[in-house]
Protein backbone atom coordinates (compact mmCIF):
# COMPACT_ATOMS: atom_id res chain seq x y z
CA UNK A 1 0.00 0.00 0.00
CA UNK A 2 2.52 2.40 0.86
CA UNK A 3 4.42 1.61 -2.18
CA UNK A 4 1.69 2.24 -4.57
CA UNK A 5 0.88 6.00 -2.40
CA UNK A 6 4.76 6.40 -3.06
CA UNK A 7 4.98 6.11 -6.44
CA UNK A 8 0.96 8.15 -7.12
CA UNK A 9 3.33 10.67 -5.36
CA UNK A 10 6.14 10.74 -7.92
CA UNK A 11 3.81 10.23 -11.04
CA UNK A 12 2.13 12.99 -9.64
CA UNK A 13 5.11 15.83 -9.59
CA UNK A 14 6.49 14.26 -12.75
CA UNK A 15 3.00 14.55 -14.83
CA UNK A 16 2.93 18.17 -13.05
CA UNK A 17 6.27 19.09 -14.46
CA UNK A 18 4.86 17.87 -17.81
CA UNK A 19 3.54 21.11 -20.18
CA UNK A 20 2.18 19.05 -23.18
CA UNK A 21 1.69 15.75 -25.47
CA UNK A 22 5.21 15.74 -26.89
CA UNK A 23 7.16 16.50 -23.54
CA UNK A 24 4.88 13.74 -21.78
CA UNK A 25 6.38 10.91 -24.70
CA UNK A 26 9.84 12.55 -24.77
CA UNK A 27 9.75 11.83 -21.10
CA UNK A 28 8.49 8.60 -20.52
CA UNK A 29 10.19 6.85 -23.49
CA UNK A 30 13.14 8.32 -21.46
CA UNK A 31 12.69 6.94 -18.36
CA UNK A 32 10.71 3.57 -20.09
CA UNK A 33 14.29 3.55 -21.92
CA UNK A 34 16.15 3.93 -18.34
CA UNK A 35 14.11 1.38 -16.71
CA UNK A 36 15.07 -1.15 -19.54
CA UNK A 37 19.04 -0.39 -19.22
CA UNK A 38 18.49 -1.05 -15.42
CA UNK A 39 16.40 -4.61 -16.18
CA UNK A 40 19.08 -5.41 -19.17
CA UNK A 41 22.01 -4.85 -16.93
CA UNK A 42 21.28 -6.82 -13.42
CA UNK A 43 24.67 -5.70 -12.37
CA UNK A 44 23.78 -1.95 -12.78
CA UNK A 45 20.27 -2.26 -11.50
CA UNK A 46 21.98 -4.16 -8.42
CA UNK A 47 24.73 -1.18 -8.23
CA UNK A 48 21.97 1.31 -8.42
CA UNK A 49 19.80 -0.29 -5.84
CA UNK A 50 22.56 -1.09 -3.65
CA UNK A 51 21.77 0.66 0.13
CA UNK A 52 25.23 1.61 0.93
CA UNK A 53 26.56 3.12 -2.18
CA UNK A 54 27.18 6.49 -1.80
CA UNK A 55 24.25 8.88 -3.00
CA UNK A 56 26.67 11.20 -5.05
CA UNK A 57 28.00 8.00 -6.50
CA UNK A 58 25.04 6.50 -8.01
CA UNK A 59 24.18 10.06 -9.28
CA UNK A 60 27.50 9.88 -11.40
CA UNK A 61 26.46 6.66 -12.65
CA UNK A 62 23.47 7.78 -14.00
CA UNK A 63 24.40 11.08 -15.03
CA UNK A 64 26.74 9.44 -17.32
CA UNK A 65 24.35 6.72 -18.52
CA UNK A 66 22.05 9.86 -19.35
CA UNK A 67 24.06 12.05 -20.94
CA UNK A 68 25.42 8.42 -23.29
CA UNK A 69 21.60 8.53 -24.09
CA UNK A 70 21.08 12.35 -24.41
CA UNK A 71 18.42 12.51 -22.23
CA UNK A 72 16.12 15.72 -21.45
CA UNK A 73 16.99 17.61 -18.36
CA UNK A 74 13.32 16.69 -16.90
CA UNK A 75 14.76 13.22 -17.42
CA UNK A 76 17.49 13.65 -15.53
CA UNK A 77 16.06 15.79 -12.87
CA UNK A 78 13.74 13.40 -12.21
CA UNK A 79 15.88 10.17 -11.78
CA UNK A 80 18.08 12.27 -10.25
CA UNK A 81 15.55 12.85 -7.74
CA UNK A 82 14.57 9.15 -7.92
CA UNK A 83 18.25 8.19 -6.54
CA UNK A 84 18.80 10.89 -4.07
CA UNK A 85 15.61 10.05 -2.42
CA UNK A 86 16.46 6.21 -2.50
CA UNK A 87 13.44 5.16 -4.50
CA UNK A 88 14.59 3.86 -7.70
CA UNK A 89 13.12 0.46 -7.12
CA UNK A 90 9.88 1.83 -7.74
CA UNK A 91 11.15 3.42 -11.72
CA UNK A 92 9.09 0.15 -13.02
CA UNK A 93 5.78 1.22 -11.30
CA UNK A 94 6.20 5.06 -12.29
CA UNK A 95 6.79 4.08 -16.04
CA UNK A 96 3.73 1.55 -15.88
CA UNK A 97 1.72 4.50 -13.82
CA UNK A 98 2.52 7.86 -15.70
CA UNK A 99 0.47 7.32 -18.89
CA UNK A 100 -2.67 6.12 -16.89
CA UNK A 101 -2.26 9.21 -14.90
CA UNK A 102 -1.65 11.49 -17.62
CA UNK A 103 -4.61 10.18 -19.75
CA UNK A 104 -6.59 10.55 -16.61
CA UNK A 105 -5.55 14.40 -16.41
CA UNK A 106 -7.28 14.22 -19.93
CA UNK A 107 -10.42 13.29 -19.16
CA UNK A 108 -9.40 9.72 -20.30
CA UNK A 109 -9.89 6.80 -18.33
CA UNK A 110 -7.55 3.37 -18.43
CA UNK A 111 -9.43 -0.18 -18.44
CA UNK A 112 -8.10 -3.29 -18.66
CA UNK A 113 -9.72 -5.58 -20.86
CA UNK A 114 -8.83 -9.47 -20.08
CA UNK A 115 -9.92 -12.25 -22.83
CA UNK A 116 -9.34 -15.58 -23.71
CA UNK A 117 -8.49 -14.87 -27.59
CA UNK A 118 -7.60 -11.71 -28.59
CA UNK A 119 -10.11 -9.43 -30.08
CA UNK A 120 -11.08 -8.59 -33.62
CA UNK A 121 -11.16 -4.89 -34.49
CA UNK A 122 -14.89 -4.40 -35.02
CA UNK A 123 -15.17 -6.09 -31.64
CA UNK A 124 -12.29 -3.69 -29.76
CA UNK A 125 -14.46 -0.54 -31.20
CA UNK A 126 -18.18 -1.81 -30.29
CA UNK A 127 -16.66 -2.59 -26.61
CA UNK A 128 -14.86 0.87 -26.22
CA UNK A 129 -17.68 2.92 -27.39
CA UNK A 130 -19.86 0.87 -24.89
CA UNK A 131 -17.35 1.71 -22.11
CA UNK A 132 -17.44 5.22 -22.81
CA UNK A 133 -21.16 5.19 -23.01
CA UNK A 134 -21.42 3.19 -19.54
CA UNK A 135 -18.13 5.47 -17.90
CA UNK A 136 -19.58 8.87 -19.13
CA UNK A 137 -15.96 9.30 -20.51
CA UNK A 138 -13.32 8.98 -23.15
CA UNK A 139 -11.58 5.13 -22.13
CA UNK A 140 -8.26 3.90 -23.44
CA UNK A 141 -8.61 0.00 -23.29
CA UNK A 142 -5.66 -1.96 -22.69
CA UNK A 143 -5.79 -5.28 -22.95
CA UNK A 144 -4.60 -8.74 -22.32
CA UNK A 145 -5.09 -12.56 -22.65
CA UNK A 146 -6.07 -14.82 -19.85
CA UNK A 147 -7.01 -18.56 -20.83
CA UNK A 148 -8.20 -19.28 -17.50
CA UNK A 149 -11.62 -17.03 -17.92
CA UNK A 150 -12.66 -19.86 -20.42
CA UNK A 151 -14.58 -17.39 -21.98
CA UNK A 152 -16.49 -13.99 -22.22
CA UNK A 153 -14.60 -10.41 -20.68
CA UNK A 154 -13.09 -9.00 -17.71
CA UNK A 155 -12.98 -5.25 -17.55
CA UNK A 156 -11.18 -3.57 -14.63
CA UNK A 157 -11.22 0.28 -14.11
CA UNK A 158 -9.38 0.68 -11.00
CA UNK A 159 -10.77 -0.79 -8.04
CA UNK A 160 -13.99 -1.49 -10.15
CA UNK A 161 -14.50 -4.85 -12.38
CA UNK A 162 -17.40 -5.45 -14.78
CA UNK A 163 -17.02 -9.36 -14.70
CA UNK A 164 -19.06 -10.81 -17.93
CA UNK A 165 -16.72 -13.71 -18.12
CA UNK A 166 -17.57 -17.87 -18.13
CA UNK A 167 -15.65 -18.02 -15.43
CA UNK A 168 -16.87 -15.46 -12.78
CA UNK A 169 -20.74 -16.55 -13.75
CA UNK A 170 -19.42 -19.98 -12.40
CA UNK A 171 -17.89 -18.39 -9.29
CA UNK A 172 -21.35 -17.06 -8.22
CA UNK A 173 -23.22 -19.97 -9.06
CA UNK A 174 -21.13 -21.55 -7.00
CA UNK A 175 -21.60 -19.13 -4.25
CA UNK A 176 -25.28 -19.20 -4.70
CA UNK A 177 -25.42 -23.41 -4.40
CA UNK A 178 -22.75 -23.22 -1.12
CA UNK A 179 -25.19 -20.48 0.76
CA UNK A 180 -28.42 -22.73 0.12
């Protein structure tokens, strides 16, 4: 809990920081790049992460991995910010969590759309202008596959689920037969 109230935090004053559309992807292809180097290099992520490294040290580290990649000085500020404060373990959770938020700044809310085969195109657009007819809202759908729902959907806005799937109608049932 505290982890995800952590990074909401960080998204937060980096989506703040953020004037427009083309300084939002500069940035988080950035950082998504970043992230990446960290996950491609255990050694460096381990370096990075490490407790008793010295704070000025790991800011050389990636100050020079930065300025390799040419990154933006929001960039930098922020994973600068990232290390001082000894919270780069959470850089995979702010790159998952900064377009959700930003798109939610817009008016645009993130669902997640779980299937058992993958949807056809006429089928994606029916189901999105549904959602945005049931949310009130403009949606941006992302989705995945899940074999274990046998079939029908799973949509999950947040906290919220809209479960029209094979296996959650079996899941009641079987709730309904146990309470009898």
């Amino acid at each position: 809990m505290k982890s995800r109230v952590l990074v909401r935090r960080y998204v937060e004053g980096l989506a703040g920081a953020l004037k427009d559309e083309a300084g939002f992807e500069l940035v988080h292809r950035e950082i998504a790049g970043f992230a990446a180097e960290l996950e491609s290099h255990p050694l460096l992520g381990a370096v990075l992460l490490r407790p008793f490294l010295a704070t000025s040290k790991k800011a050389a580290i990636i100050r020079n991995i930065l300025e390799a990649q040419g990154a933006s000085p929001k960039t930098r500020r922020f994973l600068l910010l990232l290390a001082g404060h000894r919270r780069l373990d959470i850089l995979a959770a702010v790159v998952k969590a900064l377009p959700v938020l930003w798109k939610e700044r817009r008016g645009v809310r993130t669902l997640e759309v779980v299937s058992v085969v993958p949807l056809a195109e006429s089928q994606r657009t029916r189901l999105e202008a549904e959602l945005r007819r049931v949310e009130g809202t403009g949606v941006s759908c992302d989705y995945r596959l899940d074999p274990n729902l046998v079939g029908g959907l799973l949509v999950r806005c947040g906290n919220f689920v809209y479960d029209v799937s094979l296996k959650g109608q079996l899941e009641r049932l079987k709730s309904v037969i146990q309470e009898r």
